[in-house]
PDB file of N, CA and C in Angstrom:
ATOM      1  N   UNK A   1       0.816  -1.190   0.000  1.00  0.00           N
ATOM      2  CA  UNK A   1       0.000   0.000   0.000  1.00  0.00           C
ATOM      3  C   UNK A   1       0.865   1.260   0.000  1.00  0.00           C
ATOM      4  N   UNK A   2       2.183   0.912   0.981  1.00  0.00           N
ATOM      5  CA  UNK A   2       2.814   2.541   0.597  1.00  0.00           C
ATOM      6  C   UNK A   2       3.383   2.560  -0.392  1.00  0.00           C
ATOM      7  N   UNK A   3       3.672   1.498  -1.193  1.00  0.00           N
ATOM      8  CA  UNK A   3       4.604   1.480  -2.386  1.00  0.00           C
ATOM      9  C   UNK A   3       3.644   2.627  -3.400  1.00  0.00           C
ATOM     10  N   UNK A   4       2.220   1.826  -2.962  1.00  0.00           N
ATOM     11  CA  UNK A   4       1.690   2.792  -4.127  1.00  0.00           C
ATOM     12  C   UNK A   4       0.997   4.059  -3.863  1.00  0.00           C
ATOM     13  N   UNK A   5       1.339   4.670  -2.782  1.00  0.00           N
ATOM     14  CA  UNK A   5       1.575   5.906  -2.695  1.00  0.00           C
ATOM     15  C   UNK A   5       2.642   6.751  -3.120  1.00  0.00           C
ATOM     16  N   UNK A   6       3.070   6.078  -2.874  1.00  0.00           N
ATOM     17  CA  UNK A   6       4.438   6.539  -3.095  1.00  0.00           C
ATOM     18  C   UNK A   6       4.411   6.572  -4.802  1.00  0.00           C
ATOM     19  N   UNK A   7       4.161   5.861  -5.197  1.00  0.00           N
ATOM     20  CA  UNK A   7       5.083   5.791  -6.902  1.00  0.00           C
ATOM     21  C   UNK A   7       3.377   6.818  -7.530  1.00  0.00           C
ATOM     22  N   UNK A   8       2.363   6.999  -7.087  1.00  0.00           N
ATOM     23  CA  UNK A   8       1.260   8.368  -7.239  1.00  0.00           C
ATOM     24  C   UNK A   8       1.962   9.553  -7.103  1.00  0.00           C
ATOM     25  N   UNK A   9       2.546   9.823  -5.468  1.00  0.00           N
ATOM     26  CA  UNK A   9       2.862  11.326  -5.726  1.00  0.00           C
ATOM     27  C   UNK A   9       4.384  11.354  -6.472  1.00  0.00           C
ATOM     28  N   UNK A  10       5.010  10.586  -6.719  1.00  0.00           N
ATOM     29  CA  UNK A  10       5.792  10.164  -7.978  1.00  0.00           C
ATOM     30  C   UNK A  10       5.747  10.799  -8.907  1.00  0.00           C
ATOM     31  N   UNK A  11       4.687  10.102  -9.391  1.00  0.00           N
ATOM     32  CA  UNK A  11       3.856  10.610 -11.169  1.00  0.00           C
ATOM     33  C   UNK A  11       3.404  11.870 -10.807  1.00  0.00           C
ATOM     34  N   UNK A  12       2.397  11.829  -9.865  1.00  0.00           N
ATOM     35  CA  UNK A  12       2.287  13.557  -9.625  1.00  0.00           C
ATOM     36  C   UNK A  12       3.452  14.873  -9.884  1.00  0.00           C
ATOM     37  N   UNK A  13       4.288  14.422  -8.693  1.00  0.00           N
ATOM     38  CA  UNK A  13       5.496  15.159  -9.198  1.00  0.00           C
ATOM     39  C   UNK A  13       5.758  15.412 -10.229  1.00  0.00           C
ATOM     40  N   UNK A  14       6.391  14.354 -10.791  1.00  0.00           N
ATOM     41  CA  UNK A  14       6.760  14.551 -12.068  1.00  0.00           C
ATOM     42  C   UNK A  14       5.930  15.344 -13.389  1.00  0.00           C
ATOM     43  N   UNK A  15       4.633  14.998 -13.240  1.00  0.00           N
ATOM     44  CA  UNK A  15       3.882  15.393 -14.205  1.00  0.00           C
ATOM     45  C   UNK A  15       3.798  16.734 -13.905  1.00  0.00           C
ATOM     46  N   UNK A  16       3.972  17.793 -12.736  1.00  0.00           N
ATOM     47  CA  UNK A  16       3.862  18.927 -12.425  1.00  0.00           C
ATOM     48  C   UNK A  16       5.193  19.864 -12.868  1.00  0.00           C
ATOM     49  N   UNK A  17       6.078  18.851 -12.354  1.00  0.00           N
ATOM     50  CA  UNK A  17       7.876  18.694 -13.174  1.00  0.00           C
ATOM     51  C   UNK A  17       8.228  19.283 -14.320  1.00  0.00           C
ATOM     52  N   UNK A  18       7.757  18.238 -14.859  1.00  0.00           N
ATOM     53  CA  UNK A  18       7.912  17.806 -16.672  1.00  0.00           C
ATOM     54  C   UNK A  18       7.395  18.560 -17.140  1.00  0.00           C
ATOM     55  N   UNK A  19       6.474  19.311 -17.029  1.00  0.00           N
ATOM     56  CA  UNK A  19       5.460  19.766 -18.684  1.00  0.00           C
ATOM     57  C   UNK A  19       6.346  20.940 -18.822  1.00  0.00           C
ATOM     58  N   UNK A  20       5.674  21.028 -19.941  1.00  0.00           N
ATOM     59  CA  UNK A  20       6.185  21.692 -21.346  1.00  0.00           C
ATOM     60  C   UNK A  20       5.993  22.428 -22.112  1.00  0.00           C
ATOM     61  N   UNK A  21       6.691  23.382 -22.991  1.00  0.00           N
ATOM     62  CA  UNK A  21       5.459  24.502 -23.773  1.00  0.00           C
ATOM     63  C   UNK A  21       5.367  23.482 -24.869  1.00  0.00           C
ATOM     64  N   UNK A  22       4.329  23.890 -25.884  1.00  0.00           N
ATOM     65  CA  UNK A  22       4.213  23.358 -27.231  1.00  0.00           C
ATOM     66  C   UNK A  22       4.561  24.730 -28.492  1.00  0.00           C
ATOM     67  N   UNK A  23       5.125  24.477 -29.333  1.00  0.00           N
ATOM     68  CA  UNK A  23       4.870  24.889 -30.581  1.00  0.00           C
ATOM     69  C   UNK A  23       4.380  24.418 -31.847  1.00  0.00           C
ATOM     70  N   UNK A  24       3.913  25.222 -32.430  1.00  0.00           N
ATOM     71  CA  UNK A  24       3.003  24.906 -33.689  1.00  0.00           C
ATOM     72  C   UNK A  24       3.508  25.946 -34.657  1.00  0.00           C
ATOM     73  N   UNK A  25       4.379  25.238 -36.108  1.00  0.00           N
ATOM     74  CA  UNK A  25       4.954  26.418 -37.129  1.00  0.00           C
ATOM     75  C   UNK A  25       3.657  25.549 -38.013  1.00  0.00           C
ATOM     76  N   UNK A  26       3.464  26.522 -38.886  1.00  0.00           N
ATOM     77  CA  UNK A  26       2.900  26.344 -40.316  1.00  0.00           C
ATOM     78  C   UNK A  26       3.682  27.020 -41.295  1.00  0.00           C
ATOM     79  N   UNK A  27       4.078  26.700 -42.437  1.00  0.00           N
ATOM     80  CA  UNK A  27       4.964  28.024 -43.892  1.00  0.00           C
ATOM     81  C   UNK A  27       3.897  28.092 -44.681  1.00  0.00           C
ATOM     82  N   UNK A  28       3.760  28.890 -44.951  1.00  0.00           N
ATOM     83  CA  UNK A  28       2.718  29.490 -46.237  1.00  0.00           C
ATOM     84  C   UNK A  28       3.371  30.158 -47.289  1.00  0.00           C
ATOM     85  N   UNK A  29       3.014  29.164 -48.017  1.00  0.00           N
ATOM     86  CA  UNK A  29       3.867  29.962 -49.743  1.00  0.00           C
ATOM     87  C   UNK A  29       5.023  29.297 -49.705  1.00  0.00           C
ATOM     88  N   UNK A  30       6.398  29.988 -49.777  1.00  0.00           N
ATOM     89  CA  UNK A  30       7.460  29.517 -49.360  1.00  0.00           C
ATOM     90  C   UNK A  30       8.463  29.867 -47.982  1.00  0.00           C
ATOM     91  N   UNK A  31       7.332  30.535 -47.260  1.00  0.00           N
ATOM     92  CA  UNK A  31       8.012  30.510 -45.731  1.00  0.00           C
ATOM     93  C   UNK A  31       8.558  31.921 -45.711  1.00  0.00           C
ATOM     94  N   UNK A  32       8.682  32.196 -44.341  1.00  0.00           N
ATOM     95  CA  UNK A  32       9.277  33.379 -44.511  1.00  0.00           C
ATOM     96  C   UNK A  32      10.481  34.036 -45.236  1.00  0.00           C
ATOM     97  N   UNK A  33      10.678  34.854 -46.072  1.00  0.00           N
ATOM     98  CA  UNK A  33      12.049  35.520 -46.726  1.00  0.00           C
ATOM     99  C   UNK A  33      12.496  36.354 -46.094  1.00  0.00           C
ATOM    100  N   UNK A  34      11.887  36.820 -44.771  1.00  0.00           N
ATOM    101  CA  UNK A  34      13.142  37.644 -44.457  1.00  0.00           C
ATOM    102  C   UNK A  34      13.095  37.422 -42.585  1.00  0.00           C
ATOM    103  N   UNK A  35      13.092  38.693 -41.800  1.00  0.00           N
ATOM    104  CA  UNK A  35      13.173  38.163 -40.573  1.00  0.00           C
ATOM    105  C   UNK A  35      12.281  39.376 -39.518  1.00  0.00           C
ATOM    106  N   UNK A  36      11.503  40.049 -40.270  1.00  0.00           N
ATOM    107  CA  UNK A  36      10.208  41.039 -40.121  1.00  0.00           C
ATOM    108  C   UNK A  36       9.384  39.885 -39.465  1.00  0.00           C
ATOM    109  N   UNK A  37       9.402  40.349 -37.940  1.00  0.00           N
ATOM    110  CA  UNK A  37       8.543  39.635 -36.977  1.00  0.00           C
ATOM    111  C   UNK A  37       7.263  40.328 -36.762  1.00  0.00           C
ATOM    112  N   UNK A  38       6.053  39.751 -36.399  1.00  0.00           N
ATOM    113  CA  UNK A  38       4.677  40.776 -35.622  1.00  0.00           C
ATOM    114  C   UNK A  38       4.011  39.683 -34.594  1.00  0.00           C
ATOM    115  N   UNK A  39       3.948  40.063 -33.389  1.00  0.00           N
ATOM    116  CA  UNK A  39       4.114  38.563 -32.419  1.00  0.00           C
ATOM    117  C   UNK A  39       2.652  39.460 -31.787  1.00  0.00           C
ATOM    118  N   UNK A  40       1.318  38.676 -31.559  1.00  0.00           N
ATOM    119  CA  UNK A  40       0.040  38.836 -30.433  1.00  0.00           C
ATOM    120  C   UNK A  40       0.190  37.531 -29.723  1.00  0.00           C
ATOM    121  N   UNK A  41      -1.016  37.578 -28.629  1.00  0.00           N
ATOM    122  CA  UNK A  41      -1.223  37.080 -27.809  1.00  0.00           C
ATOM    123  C   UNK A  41      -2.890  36.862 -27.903  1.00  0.00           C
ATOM    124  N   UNK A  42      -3.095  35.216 -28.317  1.00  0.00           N
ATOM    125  CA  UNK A  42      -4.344  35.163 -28.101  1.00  0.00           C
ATOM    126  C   UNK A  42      -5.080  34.273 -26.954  1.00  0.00           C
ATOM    127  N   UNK A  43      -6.135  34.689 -26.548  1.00  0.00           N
ATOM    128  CA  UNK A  43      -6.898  34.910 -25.315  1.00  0.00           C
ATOM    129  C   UNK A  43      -7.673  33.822 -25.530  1.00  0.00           C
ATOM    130  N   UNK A  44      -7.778  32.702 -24.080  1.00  0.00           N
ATOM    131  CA  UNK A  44      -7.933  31.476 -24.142  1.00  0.00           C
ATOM    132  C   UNK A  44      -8.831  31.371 -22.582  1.00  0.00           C
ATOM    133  N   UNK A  45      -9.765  30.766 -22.698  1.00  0.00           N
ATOM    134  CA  UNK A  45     -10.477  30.446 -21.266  1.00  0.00           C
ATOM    135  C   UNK A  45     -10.862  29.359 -21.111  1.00  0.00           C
ATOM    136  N   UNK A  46     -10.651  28.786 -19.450  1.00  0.00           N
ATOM    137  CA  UNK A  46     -10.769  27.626 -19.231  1.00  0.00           C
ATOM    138  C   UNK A  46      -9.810  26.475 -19.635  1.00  0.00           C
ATOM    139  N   UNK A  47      -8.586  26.507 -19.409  1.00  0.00           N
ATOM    140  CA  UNK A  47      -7.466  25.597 -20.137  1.00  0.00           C
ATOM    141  C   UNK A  47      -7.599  25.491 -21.260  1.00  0.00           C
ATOM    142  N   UNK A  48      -8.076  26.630 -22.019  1.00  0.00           N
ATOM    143  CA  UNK A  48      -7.888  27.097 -24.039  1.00  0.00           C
ATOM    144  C   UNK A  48      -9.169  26.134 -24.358  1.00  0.00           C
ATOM    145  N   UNK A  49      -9.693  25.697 -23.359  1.00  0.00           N
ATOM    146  CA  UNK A  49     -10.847  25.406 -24.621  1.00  0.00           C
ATOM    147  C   UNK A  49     -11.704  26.290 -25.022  1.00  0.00           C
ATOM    148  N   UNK A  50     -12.230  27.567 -24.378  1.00  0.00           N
ATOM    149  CA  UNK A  50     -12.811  28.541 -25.098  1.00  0.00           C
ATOM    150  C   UNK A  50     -11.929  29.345 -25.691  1.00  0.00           C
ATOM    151  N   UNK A  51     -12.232  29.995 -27.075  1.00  0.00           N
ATOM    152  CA  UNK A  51     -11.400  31.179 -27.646  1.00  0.00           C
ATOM    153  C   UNK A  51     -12.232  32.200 -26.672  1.00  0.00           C
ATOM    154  N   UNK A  52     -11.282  33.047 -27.028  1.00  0.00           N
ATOM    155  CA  UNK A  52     -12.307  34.484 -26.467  1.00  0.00           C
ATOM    156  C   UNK A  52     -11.384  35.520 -27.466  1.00  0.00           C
ATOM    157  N   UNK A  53      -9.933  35.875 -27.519  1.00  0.00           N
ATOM    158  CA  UNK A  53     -10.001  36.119 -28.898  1.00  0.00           C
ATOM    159  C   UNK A  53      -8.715  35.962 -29.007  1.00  0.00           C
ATOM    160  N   UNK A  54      -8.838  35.586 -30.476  1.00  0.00           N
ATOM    161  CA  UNK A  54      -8.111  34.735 -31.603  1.00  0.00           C
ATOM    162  C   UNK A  54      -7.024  35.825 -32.694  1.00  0.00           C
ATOM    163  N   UNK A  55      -5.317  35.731 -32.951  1.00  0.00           N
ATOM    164  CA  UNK A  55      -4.996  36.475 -33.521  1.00  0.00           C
ATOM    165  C   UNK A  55      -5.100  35.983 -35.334  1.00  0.00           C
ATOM    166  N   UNK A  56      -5.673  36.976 -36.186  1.00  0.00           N
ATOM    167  CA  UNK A  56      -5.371  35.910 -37.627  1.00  0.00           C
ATOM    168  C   UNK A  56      -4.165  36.737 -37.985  1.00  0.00           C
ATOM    169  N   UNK A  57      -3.723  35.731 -38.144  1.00  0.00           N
ATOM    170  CA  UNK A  57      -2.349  35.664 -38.766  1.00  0.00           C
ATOM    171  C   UNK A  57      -2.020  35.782 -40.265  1.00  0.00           C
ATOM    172  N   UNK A  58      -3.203  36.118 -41.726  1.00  0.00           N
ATOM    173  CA  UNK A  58      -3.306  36.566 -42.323  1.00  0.00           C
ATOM    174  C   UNK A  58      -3.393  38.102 -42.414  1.00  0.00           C
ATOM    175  N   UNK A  59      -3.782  38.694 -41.409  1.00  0.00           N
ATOM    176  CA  UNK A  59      -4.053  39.906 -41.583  1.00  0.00           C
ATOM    177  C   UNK A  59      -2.430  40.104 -40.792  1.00  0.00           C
ATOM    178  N   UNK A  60      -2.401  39.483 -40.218  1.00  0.00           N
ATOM    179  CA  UNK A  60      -1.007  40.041 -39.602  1.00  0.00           C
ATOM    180  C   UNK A  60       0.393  39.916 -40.483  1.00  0.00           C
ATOM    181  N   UNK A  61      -0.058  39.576 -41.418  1.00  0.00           N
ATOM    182  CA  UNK A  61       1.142  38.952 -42.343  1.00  0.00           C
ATOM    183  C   UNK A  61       1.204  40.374 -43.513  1.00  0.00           C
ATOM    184  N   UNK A  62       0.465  41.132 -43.284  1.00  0.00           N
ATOM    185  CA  UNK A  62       0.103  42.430 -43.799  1.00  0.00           C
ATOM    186  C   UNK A  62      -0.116  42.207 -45.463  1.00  0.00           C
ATOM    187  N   UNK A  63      -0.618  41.090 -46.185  1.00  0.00           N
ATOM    188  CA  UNK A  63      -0.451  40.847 -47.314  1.00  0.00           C
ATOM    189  C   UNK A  63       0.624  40.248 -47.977  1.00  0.00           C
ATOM    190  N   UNK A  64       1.239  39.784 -47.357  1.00  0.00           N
ATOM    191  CA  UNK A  64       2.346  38.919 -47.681  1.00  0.00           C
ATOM    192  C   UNK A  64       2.598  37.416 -48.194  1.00  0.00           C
ATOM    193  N   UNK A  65       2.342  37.115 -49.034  1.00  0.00           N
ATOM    194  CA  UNK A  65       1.845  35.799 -50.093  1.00  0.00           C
ATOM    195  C   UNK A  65       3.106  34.741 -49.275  1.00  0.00           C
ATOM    196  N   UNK A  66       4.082  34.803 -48.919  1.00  0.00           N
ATOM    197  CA  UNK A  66       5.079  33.887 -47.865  1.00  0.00           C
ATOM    198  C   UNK A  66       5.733  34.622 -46.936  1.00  0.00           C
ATOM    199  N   UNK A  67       5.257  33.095 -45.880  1.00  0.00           N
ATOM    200  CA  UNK A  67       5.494  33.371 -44.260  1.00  0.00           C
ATOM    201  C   UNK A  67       5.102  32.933 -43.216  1.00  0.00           C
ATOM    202  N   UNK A  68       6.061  32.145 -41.952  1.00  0.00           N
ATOM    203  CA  UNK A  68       5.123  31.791 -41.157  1.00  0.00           C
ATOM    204  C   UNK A  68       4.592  32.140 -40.097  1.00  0.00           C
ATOM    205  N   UNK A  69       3.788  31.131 -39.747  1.00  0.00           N
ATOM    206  CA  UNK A  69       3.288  31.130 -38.603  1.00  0.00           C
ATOM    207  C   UNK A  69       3.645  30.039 -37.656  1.00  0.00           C
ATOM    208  N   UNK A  70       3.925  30.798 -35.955  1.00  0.00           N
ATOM    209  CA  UNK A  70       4.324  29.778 -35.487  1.00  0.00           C
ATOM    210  C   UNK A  70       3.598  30.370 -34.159  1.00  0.00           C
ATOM    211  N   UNK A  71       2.784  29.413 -33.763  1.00  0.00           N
ATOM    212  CA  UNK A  71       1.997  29.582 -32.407  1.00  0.00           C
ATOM    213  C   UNK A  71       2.397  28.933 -31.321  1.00  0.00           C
ATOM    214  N   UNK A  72       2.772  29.487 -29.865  1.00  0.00           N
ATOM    215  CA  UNK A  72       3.128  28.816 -29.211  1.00  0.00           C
ATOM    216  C   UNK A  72       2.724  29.278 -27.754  1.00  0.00           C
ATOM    217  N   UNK A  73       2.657  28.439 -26.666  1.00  0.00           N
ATOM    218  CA  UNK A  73       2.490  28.708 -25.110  1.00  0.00           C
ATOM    219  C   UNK A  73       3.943  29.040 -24.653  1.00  0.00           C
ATOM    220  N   UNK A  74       4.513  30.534 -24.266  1.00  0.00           N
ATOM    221  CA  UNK A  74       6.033  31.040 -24.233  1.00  0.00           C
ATOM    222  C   UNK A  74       5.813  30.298 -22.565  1.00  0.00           C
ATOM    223  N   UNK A  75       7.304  30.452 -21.974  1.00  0.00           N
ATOM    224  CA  UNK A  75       7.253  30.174 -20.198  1.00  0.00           C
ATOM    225  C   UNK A  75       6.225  31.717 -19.670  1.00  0.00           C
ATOM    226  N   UNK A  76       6.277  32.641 -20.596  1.00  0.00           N
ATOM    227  CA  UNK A  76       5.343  33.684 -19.444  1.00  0.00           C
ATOM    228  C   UNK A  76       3.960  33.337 -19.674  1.00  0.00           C
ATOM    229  N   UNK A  77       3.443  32.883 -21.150  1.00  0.00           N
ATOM    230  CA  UNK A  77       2.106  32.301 -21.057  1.00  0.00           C
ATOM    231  C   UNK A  77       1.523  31.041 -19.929  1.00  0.00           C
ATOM    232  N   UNK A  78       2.353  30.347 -19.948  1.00  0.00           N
ATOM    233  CA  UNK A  78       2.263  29.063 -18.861  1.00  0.00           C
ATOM    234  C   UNK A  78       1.898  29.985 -17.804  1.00  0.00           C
ATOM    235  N   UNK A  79       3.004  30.795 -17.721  1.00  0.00           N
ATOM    236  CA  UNK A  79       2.922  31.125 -15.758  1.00  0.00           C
ATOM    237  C   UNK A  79       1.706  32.026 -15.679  1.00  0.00           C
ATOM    238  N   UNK A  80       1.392  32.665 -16.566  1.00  0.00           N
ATOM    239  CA  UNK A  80       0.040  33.444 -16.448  1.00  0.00           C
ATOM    240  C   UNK A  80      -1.251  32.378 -16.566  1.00  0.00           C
ATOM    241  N   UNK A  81      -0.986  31.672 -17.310  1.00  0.00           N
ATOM    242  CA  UNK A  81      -1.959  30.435 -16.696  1.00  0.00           C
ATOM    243  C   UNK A  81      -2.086  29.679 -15.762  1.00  0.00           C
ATOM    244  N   UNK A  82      -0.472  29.370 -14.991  1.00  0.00           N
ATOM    245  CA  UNK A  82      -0.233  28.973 -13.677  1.00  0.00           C
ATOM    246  C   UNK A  82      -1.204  29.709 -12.314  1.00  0.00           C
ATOM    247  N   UNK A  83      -0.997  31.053 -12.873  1.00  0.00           N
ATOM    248  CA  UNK A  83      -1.050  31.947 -12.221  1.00  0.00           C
ATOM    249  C   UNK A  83      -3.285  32.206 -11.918  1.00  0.00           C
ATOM    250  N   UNK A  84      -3.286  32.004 -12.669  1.00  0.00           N
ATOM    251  CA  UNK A  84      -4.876  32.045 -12.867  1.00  0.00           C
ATOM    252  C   UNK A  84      -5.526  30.406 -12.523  1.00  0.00           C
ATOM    253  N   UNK A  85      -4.954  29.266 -12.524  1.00  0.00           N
ATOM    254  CA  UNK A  85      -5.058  28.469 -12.129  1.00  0.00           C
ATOM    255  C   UNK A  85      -5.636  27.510 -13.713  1.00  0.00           C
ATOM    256  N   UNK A  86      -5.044  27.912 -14.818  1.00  0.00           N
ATOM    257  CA  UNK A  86      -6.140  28.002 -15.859  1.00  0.00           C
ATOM    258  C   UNK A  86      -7.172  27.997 -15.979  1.00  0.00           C
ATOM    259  N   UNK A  87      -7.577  29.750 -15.684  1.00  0.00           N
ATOM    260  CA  UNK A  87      -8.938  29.982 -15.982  1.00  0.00           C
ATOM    261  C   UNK A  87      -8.459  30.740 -17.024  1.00  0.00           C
ATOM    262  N   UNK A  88      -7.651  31.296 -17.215  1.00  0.00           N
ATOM    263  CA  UNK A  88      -6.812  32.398 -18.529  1.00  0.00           C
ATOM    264  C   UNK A  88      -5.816  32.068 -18.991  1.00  0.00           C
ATOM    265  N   UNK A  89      -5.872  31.145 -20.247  1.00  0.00           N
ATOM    266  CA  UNK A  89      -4.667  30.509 -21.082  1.00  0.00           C
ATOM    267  C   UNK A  89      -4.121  31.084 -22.119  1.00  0.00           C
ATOM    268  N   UNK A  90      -3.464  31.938 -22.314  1.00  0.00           N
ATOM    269  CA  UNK A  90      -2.684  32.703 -23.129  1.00  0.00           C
ATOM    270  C   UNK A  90      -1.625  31.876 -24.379  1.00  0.00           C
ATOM    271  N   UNK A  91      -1.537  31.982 -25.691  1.00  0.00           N
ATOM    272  CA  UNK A  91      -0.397  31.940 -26.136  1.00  0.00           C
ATOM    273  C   UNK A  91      -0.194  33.285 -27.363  1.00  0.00           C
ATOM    274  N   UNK A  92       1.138  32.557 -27.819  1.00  0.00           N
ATOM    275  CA  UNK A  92       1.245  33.765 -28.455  1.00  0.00           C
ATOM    276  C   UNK A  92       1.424  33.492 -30.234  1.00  0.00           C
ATOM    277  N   UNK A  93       1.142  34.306 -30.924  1.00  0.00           N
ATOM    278  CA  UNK A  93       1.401  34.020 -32.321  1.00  0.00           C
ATOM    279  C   UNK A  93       2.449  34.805 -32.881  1.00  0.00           C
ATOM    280  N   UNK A  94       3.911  33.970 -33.670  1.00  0.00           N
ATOM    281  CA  UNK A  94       4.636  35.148 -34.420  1.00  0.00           C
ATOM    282  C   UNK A  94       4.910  34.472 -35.905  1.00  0.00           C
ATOM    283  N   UNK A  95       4.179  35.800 -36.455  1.00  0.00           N
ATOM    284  CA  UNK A  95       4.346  35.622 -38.185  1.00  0.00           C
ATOM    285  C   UNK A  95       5.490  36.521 -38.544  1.00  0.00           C
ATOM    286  N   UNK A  96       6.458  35.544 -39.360  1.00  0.00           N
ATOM    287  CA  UNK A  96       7.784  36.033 -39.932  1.00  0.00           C
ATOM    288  C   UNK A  96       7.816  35.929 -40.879  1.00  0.00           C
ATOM    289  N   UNK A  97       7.869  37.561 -41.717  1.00  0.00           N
ATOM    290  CA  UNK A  97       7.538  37.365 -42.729  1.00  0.00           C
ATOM    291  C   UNK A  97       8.871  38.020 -43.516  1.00  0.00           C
TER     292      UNK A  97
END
């Protein structure tokens, strides 16, 4: 019985440990050509399953036929979600165009 307490707050640990940001690139066209960044932050509720609002990354690309997009949860998005307990999940979008 204590073994398997023990090897729970284990995994607990660890799983509190371990995590991780994610990123997500997409290239459109042939990817970015140069190194003209425009980085938002879109607004996420309830551990991101609601949008509340969303950056498009077409309009942010200011008309620019190649370039990507790469969406990601930075360490300050996490901690502002840490921080809210995820009730407010933040990441951020940067199109390089």
């Amino acid at each position: 019985m204590k073994r398997t307490a023990k090897f729970f707050a284990l995994a607990f640990t660890a799983s509190l440990l371990l995590t991780s940001c994610y990123t997500y690139t997409t290239v459109v066209g042939k990817g970015a050509q140069g190194n003209q960044t425009v980085k938002k932050w879109n607004h996420y509720v309830v551990y991101g399953l609601a949008p509340v609002g969303v950056s498009d990354a077409k309009e942010m690309a200011g008309g620019a036929t190649d370039y990507t997009v790469t969406t990601e949860q930075s360490f300050v998005n996490g901690l502002v979600s840490a921080l809210t307990f995820g009730l407010y999940s933040p990441t951020t979008t940067t199109v390089t165009k």
